[in-house]
Protein backbone atom coordinates (compact mmCIF):
# COMPACT_ATOMS: atom_id res chain seq x y z
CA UNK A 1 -29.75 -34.04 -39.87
CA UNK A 2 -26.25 -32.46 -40.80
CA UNK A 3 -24.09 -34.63 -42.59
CA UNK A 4 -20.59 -34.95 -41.55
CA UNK A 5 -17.47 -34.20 -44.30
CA UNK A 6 -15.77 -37.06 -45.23
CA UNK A 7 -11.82 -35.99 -44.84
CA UNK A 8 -10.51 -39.20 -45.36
CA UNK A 9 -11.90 -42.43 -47.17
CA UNK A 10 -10.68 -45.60 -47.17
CA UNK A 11 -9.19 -47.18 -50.48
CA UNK A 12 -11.27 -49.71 -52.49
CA UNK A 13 -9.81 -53.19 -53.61
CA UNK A 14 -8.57 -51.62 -57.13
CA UNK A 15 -7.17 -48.47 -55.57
CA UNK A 16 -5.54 -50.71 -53.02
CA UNK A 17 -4.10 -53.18 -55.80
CA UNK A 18 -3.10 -49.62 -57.75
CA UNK A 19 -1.07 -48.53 -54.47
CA UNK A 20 0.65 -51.58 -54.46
CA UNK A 21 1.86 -52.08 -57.80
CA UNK A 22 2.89 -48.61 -57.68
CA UNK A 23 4.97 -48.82 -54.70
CA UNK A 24 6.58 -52.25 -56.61
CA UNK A 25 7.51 -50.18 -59.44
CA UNK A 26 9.10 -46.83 -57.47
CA UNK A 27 10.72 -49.89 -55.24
CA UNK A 28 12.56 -51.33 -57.84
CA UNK A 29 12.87 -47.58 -59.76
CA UNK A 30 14.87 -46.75 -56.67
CA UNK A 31 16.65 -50.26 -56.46
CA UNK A 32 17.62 -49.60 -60.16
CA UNK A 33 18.87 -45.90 -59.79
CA UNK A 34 20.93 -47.29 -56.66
CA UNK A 35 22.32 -50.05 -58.35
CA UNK A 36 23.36 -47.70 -61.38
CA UNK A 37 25.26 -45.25 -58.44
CA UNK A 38 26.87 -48.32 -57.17
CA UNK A 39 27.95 -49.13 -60.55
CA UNK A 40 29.26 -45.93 -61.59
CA UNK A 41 30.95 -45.52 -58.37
CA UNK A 42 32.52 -48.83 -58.96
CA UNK A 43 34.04 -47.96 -62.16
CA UNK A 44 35.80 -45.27 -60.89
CA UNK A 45 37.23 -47.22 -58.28
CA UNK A 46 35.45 -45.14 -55.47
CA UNK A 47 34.79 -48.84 -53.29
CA UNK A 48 38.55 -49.26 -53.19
CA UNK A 49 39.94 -49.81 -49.68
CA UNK A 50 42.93 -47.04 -50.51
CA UNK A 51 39.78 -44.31 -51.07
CA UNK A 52 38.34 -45.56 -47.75
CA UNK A 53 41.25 -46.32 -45.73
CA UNK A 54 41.37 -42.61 -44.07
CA UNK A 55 38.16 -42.76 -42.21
CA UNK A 56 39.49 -45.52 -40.43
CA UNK A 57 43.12 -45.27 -40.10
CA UNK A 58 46.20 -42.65 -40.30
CA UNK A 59 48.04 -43.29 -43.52
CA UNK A 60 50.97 -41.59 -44.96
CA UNK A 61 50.91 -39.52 -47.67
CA UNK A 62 54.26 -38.06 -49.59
CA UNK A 63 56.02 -38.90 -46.26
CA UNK A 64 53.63 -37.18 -43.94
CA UNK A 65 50.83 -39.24 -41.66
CA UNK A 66 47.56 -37.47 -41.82
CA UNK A 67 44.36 -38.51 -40.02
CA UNK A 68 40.97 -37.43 -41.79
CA UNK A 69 38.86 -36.89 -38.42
CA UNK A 70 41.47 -35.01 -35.66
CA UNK A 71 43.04 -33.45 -38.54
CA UNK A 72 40.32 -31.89 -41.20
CA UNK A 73 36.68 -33.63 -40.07
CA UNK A 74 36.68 -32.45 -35.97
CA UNK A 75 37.93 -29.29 -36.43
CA UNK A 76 35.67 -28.25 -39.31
CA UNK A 77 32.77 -29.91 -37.31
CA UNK A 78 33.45 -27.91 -34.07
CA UNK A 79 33.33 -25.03 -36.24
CA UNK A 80 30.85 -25.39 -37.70
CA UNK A 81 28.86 -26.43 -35.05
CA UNK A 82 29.87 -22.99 -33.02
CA UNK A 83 28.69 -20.44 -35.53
CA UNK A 84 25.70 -22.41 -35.89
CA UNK A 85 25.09 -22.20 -32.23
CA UNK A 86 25.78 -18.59 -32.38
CA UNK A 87 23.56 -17.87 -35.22
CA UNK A 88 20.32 -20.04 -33.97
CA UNK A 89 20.56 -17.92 -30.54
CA UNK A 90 20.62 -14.40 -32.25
CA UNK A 91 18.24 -15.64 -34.96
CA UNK A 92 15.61 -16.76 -32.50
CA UNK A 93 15.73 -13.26 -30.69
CA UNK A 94 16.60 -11.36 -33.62
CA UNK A 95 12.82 -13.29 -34.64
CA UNK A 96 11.02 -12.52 -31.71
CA UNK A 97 12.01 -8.76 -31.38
CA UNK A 98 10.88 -8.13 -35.35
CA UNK A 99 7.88 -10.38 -34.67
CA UNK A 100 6.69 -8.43 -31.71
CA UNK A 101 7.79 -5.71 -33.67
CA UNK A 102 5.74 -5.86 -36.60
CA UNK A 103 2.92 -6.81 -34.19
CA UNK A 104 2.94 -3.11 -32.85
CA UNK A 105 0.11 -0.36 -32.83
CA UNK A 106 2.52 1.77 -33.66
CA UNK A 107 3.42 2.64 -37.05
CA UNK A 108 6.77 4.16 -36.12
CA UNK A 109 7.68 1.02 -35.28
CA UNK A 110 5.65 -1.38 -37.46
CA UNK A 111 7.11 0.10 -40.88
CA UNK A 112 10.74 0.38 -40.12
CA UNK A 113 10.31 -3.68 -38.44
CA UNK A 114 8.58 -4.83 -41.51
CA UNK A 115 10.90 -3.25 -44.20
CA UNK A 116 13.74 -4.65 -42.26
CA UNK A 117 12.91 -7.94 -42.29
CA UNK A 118 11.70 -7.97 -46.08
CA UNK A 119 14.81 -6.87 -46.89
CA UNK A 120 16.65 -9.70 -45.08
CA UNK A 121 14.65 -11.93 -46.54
CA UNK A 122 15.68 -11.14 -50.17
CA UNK A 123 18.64 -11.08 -50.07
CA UNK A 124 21.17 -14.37 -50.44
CA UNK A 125 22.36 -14.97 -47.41
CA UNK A 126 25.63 -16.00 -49.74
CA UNK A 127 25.81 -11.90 -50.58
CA UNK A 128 25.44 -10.82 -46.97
CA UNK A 129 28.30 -13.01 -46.09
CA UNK A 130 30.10 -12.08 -48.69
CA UNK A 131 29.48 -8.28 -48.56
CA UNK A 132 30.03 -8.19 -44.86
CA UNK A 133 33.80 -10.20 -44.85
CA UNK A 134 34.67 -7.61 -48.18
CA UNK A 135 32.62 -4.57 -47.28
CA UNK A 136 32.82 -4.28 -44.34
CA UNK A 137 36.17 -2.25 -43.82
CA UNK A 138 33.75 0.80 -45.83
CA UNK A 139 30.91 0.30 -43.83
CA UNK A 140 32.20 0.00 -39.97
CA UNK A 141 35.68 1.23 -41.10
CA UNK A 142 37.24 -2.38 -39.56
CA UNK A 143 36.76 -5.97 -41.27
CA UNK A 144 34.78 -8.38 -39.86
CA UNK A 145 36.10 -11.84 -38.95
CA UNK A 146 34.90 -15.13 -40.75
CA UNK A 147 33.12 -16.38 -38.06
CA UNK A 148 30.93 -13.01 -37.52
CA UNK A 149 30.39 -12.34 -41.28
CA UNK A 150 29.26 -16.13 -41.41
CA UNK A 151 27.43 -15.68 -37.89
CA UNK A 152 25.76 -12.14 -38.67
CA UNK A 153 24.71 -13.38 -42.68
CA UNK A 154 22.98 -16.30 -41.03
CA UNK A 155 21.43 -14.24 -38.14
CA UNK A 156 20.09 -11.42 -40.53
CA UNK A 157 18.16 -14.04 -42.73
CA UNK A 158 17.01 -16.97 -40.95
CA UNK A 159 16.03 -14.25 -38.12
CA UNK A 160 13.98 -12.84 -40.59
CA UNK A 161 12.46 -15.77 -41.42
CA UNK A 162 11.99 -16.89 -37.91
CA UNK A 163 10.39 -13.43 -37.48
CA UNK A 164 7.58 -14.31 -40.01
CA UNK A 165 6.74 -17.62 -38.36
CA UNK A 166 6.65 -16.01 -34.70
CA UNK A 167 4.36 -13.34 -36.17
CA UNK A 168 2.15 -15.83 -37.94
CA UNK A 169 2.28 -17.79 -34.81
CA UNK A 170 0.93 -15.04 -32.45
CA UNK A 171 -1.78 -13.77 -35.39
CA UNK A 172 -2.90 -17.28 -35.13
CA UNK A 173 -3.67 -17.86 -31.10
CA UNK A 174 -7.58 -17.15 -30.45
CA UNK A 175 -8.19 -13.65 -29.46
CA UNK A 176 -10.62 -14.64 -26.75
CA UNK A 177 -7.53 -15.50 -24.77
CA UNK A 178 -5.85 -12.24 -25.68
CA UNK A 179 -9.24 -10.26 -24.53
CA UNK A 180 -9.86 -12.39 -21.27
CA UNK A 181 -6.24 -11.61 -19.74
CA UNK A 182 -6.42 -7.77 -20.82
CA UNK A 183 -10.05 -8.08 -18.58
CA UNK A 184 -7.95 -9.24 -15.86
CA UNK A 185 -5.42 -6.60 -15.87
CA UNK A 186 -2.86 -7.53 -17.88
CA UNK A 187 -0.93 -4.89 -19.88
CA UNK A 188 0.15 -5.87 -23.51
CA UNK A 189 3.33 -6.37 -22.42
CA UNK A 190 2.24 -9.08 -20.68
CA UNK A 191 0.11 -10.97 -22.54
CA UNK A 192 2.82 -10.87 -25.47
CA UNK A 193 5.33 -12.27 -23.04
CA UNK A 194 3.33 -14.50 -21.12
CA UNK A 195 0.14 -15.73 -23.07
CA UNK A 196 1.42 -15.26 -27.14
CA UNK A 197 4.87 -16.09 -27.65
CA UNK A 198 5.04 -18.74 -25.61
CA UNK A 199 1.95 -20.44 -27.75
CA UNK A 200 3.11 -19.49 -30.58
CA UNK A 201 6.18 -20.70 -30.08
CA UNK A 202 4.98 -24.32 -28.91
CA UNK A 203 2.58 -23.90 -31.92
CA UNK A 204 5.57 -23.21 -34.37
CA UNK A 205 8.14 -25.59 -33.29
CA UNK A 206 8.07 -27.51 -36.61
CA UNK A 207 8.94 -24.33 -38.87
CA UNK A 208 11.37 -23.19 -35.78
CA UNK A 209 13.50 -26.44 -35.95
CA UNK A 210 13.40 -26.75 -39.85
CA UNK A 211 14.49 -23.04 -40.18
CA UNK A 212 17.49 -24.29 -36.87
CA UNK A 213 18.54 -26.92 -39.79
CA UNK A 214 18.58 -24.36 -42.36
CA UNK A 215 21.46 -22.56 -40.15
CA UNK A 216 23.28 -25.29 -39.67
CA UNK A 217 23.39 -26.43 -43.58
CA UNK A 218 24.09 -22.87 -44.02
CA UNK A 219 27.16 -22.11 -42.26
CA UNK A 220 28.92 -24.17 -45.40
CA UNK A 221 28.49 -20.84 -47.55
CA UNK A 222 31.10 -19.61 -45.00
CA UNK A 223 33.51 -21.34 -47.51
CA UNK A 224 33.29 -18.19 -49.27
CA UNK A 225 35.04 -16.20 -46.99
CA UNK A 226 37.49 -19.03 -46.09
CA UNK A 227 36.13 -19.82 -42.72
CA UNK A 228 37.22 -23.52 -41.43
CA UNK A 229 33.65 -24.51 -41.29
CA UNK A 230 33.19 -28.73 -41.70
CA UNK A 231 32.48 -28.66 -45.36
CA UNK A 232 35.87 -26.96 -46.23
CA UNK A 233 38.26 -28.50 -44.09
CA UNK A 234 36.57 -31.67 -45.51
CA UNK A 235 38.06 -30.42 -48.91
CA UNK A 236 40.94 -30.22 -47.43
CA UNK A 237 40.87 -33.59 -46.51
CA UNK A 238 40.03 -35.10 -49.93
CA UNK A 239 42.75 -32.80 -51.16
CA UNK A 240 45.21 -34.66 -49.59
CA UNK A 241 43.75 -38.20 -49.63
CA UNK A 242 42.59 -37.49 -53.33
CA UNK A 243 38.90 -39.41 -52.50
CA UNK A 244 36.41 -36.86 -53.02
CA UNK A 245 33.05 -38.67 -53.40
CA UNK A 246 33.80 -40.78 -50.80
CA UNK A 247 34.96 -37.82 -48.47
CA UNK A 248 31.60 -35.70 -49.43
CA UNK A 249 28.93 -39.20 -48.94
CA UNK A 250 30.73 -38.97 -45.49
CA UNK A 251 30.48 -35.00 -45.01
CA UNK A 252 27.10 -35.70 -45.97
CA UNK A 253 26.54 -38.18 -42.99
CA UNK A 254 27.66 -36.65 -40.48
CA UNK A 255 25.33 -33.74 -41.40
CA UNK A 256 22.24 -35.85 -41.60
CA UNK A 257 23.02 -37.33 -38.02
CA UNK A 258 23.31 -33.80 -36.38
CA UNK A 259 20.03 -32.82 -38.35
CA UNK A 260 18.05 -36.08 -37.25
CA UNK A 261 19.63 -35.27 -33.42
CA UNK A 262 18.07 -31.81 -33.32
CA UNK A 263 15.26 -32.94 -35.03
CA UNK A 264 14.74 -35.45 -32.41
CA UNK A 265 15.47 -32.97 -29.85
CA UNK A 266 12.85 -30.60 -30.86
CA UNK A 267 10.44 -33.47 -30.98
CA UNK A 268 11.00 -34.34 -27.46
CA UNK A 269 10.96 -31.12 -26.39
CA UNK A 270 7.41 -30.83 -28.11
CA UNK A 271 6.25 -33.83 -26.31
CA UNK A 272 7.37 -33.03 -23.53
CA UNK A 273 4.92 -29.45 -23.55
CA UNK A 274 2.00 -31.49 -24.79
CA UNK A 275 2.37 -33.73 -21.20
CA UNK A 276 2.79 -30.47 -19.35
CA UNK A 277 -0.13 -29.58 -20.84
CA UNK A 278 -2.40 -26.68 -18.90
CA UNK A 279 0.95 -26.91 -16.12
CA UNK A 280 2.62 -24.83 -19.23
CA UNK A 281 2.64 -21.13 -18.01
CA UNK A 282 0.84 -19.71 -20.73
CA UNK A 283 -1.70 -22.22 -20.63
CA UNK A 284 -2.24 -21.80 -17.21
CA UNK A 285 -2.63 -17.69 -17.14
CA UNK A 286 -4.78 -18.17 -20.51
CA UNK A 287 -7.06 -21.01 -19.18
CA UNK A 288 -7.30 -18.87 -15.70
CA UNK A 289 -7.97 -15.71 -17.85
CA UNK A 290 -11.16 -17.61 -19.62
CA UNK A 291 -12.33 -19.38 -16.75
CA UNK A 292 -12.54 -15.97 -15.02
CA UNK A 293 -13.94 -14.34 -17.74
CA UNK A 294 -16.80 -16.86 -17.82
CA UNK A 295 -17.77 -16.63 -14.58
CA UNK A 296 -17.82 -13.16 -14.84
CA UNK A 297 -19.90 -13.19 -18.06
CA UNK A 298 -22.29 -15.85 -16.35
CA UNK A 299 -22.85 -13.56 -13.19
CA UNK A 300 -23.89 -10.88 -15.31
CA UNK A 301 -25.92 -12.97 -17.20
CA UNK A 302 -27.98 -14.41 -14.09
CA UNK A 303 -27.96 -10.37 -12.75
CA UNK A 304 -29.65 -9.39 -15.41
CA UNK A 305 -32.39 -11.82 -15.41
């Protein structure tokens, strides 16, 4: 009789009274630590109601009425929120063409994919934005815009990442499913586009969306070319209003509420396939491929007896 591998076992009454005292003592660790923030914050003055007033209200500063959201906080946002758009679209194809890519019989194409997106990889995406804003005049003998250096920096590394986790992805579907829609006909082609991606894709969705966050924290390096991305028109803002740590705990906000939304959206979306289930297209053409392929495999098998 096989015995079956224990992956998880319950805690005893120590190791239970261990957890507990433990999570006491990180509780009030973290209760401490927040209390000294609160504290040091509060001997600086940063509670003050003049270092807070501009999140709620114009004011008037040497003569001139300034508003932190239409004048520094929306515009950065929408800009922000545009080249990471732009970059997450490119990135994802730029990831499935160097996936499929690097996938291929070919060595022609195999090498020249895979040293490609190596490269990317290594290199700070703070130096490609950089080199293509400055360099680029000597390279495609015109300069490149702000928003396209920070677009194309973005693009050329978390493509290449994407790339890696499409390829892994695909490697990772069974083959059987691979083998039973080539017995039915299909051509490569075909089972990349219509069996592995799309499971591999569904399989991946967790590394997709955290790499989709990484672009969107990302497009604040854009700072270094001077493009009017949230994080530097929020300088701006503190500039004038002279309240930086509150300005940045607010920055900081507003980028963990657009990362929570498209986290959320990705796991709805991920839900969503899982009710489709074997309705998904892939699915469907992969569990139709097998089922075929057994009953193919079975008639042979009774033929031959």
């Amino acid at each position: 009789m096989m015995s079956a591998s224990v992956l998880y076992d319950h805690p005893g009454p120590r190791a239970r009274m261990r957890n507990r005292v433990l999570s006491v003592v990180f509780g009030l660790l973290l209760v401490a630590g927040l209390y000294g923030i609160y504290r040091a914050f509060d001997s600086t003055q940063q509670w003050t109601w003049e270092k807070w007033q501009p999140f709620f209200e114009t004011v008037t500063v040497n003569g001139q009425t300034a508003n932190f959201w239409t004048d520094y906080a929306l515009p950065g946002l929408l800009a922000t929120l545009e080249a990471a758009a732009t970059a997450m679209l490119l990135a994802l194809a730029f990831g499935l063409v160097f996936s499929v890519a690097r996938l291929s019989e070919h060595r022609w194409i195999r090498v020249p994919a895979g040293v490609v997106v190596e490269f990317f990889r290594a290199v700070p995406v703070l130096l490609m934005i950089f080199f293509l804003s400055f360099g680029g005049f000597w390279v495609f003998g015109t300069l490149i815009p702000p928003f396209w250096s920070v677009v194309i920096g973005l693009t050329l590394y978390n493509g290449s990442v994407l790339a890696e986790a499409f390829r892994a992805g695909i490697r990772a579907v069974p083959r059987g499913q691979s083998e039973a829609a080539y017995s039915l006909g299909l051509t490569k082609g075909q089972v990349m586009r219509m069996i592995l991606i799309p499971q591999a894709a569904r399989s991946m969705l967790p590394v997709i969306v955290s790499q989709l966050v990484v672009v969107l924290k990302d497009t604040a390096l854009g700072y270094i070319v001077s493009y009017p991305e949230l994080m530097l028109e929020g300088s701006k803002g503190y500039a004038v209003f002279t309240n930086a740590v509150p300005t940045f705990m607010v920055l900081a906000l507003i980028y963990i509420v657009i990362n929570g939304l498209l986290t959320l959206v990705a796991h709805l979306l991920e839900r969503r396939a899982n009710r489709l289930g074997v309705t998904n297209p892939a699915t469907k053409a992969a569990a139709a491929a097998t089922a075929a392929t057994g009953l193919g495999g079975g008639g042979g098998g009774a033929g031959g007896a």
